[in-house]
C-alpha atoms as a PDB file:
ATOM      1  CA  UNK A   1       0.000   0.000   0.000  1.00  0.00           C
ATOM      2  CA  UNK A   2       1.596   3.073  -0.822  1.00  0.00           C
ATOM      3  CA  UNK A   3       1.884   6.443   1.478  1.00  0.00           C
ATOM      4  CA  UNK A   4      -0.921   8.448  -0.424  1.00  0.00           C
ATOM      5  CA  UNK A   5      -3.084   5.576   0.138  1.00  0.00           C
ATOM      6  CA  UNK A   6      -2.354   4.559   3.967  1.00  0.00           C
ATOM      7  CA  UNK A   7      -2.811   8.375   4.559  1.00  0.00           C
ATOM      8  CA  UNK A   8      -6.393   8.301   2.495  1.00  0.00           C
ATOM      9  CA  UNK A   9      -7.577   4.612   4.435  1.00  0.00           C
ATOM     10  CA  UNK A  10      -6.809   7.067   7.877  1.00  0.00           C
ATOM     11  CA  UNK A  11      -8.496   9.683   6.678  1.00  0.00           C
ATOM     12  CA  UNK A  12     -11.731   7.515   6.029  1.00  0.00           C
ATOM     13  CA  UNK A  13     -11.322   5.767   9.289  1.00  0.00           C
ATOM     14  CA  UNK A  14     -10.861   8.881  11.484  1.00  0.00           C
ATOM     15  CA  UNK A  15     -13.968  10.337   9.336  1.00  0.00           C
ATOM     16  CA  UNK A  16     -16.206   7.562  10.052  1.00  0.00           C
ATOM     17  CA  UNK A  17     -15.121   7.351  14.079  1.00  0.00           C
ATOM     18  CA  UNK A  18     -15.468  10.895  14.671  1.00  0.00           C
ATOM     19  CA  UNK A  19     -19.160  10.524  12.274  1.00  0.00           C
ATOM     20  CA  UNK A  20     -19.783   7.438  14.884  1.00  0.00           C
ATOM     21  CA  UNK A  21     -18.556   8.607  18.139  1.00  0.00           C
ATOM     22  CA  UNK A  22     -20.961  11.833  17.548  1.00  0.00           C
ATOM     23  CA  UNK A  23     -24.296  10.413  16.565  1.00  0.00           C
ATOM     24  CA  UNK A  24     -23.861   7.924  19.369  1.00  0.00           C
ATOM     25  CA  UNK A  25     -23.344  11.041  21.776  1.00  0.00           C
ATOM     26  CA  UNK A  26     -26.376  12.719  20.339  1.00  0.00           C
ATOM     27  CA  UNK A  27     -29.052  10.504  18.838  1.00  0.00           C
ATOM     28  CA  UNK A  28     -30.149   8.498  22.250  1.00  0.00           C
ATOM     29  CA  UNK A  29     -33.010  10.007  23.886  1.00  0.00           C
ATOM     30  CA  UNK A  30     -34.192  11.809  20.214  1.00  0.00           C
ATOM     31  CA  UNK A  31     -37.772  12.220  19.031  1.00  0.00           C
ATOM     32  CA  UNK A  32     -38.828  10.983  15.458  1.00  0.00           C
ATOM     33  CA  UNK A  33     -38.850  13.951  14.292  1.00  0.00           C
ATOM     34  CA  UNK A  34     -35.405  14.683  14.901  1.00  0.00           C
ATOM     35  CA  UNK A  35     -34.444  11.043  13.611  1.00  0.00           C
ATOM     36  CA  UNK A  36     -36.964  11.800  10.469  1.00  0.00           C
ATOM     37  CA  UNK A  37     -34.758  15.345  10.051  1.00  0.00           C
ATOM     38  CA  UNK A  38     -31.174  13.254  10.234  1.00  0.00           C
ATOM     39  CA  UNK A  39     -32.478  10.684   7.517  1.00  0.00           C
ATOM     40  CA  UNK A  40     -33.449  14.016   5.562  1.00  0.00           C
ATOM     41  CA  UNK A  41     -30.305  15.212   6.027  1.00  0.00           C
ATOM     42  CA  UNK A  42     -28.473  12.647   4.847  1.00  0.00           C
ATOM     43  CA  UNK A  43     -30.454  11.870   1.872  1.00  0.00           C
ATOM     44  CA  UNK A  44     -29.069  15.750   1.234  1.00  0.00           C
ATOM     45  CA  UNK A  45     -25.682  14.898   1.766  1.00  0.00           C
ATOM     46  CA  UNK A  46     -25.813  12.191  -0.942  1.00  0.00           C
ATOM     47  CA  UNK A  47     -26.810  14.918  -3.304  1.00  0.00           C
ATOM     48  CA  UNK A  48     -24.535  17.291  -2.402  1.00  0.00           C
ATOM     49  CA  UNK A  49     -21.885  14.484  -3.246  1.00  0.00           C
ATOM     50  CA  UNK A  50     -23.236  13.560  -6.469  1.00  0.00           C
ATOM     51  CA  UNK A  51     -23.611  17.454  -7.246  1.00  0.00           C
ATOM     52  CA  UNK A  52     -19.866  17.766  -5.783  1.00  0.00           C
ATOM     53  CA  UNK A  53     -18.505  14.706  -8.177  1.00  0.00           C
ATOM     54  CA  UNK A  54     -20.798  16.299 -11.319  1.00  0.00           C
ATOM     55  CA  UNK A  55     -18.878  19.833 -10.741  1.00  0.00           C
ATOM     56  CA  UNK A  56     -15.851  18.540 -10.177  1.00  0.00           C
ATOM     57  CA  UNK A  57     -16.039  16.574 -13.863  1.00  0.00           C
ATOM     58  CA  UNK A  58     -16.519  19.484 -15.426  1.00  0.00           C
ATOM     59  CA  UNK A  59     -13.950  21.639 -13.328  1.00  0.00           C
ATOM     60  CA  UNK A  60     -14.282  24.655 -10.854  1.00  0.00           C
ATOM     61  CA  UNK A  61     -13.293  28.287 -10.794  1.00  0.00           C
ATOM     62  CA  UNK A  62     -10.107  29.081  -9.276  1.00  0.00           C
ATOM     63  CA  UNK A  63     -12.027  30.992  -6.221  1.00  0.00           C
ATOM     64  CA  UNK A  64     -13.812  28.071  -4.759  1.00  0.00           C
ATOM     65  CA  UNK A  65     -10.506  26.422  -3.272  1.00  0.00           C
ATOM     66  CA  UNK A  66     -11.541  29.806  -0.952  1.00  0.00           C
ATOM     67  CA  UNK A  67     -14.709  28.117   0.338  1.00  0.00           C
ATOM     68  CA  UNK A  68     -12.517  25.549   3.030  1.00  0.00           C
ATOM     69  CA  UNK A  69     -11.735  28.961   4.880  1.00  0.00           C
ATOM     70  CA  UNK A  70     -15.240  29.899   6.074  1.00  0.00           C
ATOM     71  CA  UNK A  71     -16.052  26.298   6.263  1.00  0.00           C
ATOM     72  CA  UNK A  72     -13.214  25.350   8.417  1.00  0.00           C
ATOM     73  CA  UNK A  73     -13.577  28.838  10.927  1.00  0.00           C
ATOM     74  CA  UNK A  74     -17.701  27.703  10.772  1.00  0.00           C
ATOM     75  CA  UNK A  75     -16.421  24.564  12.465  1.00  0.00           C
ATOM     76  CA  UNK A  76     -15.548  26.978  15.808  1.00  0.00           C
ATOM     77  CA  UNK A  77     -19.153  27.563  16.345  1.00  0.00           C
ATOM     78  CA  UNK A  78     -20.833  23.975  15.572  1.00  0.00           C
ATOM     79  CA  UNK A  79     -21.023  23.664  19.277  1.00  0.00           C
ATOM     80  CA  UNK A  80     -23.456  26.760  19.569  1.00  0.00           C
ATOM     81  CA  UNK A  81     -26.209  24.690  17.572  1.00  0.00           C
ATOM     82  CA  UNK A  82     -29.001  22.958  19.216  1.00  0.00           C
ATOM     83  CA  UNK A  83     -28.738  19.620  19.255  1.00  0.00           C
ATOM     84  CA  UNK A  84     -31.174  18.982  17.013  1.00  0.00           C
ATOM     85  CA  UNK A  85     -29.168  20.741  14.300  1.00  0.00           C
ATOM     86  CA  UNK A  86     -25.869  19.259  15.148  1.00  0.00           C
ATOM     87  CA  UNK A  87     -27.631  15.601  14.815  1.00  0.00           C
ATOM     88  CA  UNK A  88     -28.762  16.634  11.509  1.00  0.00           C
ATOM     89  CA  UNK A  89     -25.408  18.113  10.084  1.00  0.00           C
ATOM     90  CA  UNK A  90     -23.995  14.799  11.365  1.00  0.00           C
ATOM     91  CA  UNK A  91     -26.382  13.079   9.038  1.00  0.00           C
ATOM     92  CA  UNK A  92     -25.508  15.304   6.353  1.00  0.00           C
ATOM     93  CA  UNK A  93     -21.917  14.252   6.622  1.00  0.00           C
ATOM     94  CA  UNK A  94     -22.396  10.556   7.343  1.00  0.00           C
ATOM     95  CA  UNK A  95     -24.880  10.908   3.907  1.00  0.00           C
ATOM     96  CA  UNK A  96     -21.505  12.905   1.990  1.00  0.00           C
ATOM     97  CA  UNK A  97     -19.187   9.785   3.271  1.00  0.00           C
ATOM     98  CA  UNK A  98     -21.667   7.139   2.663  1.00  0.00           C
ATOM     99  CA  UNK A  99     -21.566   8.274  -1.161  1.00  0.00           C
ATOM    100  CA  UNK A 100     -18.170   8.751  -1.435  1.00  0.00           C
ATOM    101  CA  UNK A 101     -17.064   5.431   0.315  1.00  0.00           C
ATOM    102  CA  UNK A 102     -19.608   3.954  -2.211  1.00  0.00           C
ATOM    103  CA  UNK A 103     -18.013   5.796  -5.365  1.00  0.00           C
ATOM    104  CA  UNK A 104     -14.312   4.797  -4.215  1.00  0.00           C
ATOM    105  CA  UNK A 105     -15.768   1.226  -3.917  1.00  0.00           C
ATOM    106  CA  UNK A 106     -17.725   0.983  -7.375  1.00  0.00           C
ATOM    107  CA  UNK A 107     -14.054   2.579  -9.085  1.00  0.00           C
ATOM    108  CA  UNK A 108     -11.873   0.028  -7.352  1.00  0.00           C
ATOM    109  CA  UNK A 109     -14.048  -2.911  -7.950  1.00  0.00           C
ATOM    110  CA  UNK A 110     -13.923  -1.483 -11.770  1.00  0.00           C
ATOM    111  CA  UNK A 111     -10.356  -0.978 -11.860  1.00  0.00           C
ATOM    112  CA  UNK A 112      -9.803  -4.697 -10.790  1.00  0.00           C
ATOM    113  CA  UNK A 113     -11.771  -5.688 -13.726  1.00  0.00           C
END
């Protein structure tokens, strides 16, 4: 397994334990409708991917490499959310990774072909 790769299987690991360790914090003791807004949430985070991949194909302008800076200073004030909001941006992201462990599955099993 080469460096680039080792670093990337971390990357996914530490993703999907953080993704773990904070739904399990948050989701006991939730009412359906909170549950219902996570599953919504993640159905939206599966089309943000496939929007993300569909972009990406077609390439980006220079100024959106910009867009990690807010995103990454937003990330300071995830705390202040209720709850019920950080539950559902936790589905969002567990949605994101679930598509993208899916697509790096589908293009291995392809390239193995």
């Amino acid at each position: 397994m080469t460096r680039h790769a080792l670093l990337g299987a971390f990357v996914i690991v530490f993703c999907i334990a953080g993704l773990t360790v904070g739904i399990v914090r948050l989701a006991p003791g939730r009412d359906a409708v909170d549950l219902l807004l996570t599953a919504l949430a993640g159905l939206v985070g599966i089309a943000a991917f496939a929007f993300a991949v569909r972009v990406g194909r077609h390439g980006s302008p220079a100024w959106t490499k910009w867009l990690i800076v807010p995103i990454l200073i937003s990330a300071f004030f995830l705390d202040r959310l209720s709850e019920r909001n950080q539950l559902a941006l936790l589905g969002f992201a567990s949605g994101y990774v679930a598509a993208f462990l899916v697509t790096v599955v589908v293009r291995a099993v392809r390239l193995t072909r």
